[in-house]
Protein backbone atom coordinates (compact mmCIF):
# COMPACT_ATOMS: atom_id res chain seq x y z
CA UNK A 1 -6.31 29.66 -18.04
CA UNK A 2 -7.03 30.11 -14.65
CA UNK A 3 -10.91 29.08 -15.28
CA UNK A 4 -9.93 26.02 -17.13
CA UNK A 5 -8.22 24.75 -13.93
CA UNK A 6 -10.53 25.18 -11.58
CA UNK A 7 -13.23 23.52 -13.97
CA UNK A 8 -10.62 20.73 -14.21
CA UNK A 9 -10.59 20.22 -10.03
CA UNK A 10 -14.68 20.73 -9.87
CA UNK A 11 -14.76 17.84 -12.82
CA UNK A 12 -12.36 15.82 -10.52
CA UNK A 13 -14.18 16.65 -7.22
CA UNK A 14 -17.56 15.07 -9.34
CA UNK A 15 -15.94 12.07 -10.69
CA UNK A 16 -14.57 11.66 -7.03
CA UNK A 17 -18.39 11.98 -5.58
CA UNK A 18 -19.98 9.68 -8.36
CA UNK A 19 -16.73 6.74 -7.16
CA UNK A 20 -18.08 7.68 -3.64
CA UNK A 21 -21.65 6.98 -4.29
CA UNK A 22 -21.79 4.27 -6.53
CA UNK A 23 -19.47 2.23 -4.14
CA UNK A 24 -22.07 2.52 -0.96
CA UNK A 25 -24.69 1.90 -3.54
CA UNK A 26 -23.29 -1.64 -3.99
CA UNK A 27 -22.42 -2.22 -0.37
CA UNK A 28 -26.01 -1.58 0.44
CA UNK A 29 -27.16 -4.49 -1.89
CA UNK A 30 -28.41 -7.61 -0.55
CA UNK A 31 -25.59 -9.51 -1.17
CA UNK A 32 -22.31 -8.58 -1.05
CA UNK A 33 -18.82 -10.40 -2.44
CA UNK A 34 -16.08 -11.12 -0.20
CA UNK A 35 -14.35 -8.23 -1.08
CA UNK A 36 -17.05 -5.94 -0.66
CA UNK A 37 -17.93 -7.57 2.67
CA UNK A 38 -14.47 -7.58 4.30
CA UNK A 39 -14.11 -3.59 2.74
CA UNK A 40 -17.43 -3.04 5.06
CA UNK A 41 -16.53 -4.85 7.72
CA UNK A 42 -12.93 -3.14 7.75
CA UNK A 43 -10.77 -6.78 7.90
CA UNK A 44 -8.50 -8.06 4.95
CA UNK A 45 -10.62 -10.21 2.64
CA UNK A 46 -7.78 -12.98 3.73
CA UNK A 47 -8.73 -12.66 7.49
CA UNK A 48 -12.37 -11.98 6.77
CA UNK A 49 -12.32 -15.55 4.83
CA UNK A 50 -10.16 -17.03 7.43
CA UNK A 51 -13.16 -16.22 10.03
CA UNK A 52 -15.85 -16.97 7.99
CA UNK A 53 -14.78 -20.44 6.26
CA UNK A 54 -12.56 -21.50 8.73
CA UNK A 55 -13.73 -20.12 12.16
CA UNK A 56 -17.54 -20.10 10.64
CA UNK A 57 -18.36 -17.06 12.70
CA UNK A 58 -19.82 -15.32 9.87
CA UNK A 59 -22.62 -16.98 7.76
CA UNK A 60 -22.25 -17.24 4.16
CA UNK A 61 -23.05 -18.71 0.57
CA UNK A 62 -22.07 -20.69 -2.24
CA UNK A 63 -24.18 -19.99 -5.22
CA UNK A 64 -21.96 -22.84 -7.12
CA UNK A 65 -22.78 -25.23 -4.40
CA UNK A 66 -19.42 -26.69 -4.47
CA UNK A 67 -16.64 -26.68 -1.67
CA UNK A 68 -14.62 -23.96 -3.68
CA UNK A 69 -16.08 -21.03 -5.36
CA UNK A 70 -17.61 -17.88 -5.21
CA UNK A 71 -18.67 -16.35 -1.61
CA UNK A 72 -21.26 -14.13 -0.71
CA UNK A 73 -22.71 -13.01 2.01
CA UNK A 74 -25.93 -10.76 3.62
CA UNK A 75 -25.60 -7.72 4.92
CA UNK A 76 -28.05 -8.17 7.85
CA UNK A 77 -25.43 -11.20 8.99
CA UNK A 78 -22.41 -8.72 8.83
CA UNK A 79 -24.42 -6.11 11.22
CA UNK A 80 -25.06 -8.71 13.56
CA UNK A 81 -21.65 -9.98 13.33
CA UNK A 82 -20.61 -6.35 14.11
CA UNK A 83 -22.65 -5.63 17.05
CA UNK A 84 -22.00 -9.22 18.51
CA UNK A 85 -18.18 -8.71 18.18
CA UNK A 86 -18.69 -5.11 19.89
CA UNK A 87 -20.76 -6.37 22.93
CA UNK A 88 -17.92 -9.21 23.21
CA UNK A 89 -15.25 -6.36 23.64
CA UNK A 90 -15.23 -7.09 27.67
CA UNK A 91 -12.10 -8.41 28.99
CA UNK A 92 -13.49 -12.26 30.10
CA UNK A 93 -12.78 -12.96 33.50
CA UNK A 94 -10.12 -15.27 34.03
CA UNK A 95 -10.94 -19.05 34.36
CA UNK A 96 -8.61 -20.97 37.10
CA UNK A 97 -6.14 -20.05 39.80
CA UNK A 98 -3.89 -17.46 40.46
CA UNK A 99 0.06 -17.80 40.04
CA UNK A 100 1.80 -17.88 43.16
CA UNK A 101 4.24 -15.61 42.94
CA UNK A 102 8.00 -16.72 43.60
CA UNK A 103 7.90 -15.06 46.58
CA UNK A 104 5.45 -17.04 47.80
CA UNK A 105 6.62 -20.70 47.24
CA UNK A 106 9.58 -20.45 49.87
């Protein structure tokens, strides 16, 4: 009995490896969905849409043409949206005056 359980966890441990590998398989393909895209990206597919249709910071598709439908999107345009979005990580420098402070008005 003990056999059959540990066969049972090595089947499980495969089945677990096969998910693994078949899932980077299809986030290495050309084009990805938006859920695929936002899963390698690491946002919410709500947020990742929000900055791609709305904020049009990420390049995308429509294979339907049409103002609502299917999204897709290259994987060479999420790595650059990645390393653009890491080099932009810099606090800005401040544009404008200081604030006087209150002790300073009187």
């Amino acid at each position: 009995m003990d056999i059959e359980n540990r066969l049972a966890g090595i089947e499980e441990t495969q089945n677990k490896i096969l998910n693994l590998l078949t899932k980077n398989a299809s986030l290495l393909a050309s084009n990805m969905t938006l859920k695929e895209a936002a899963d390698y990206v690491g946002f919410s597919p709500d947020h990742f849409r929000r900055l791609a249709v709305e904020q049009h910071l990420i390049p995308f598709s429509r294979p339907s043409k049409q103002q609502k439908g299917k999204l897709l999107f290259r994987k060479s345009d999420l790595d650059s949206f990645l390393e653009s979005s890491q080099r932009s990580e810099t606090p800005a420098k401040r544009v404008g005056r200081k604030r006087m402070s209150p002790k300073n008005i009187l």
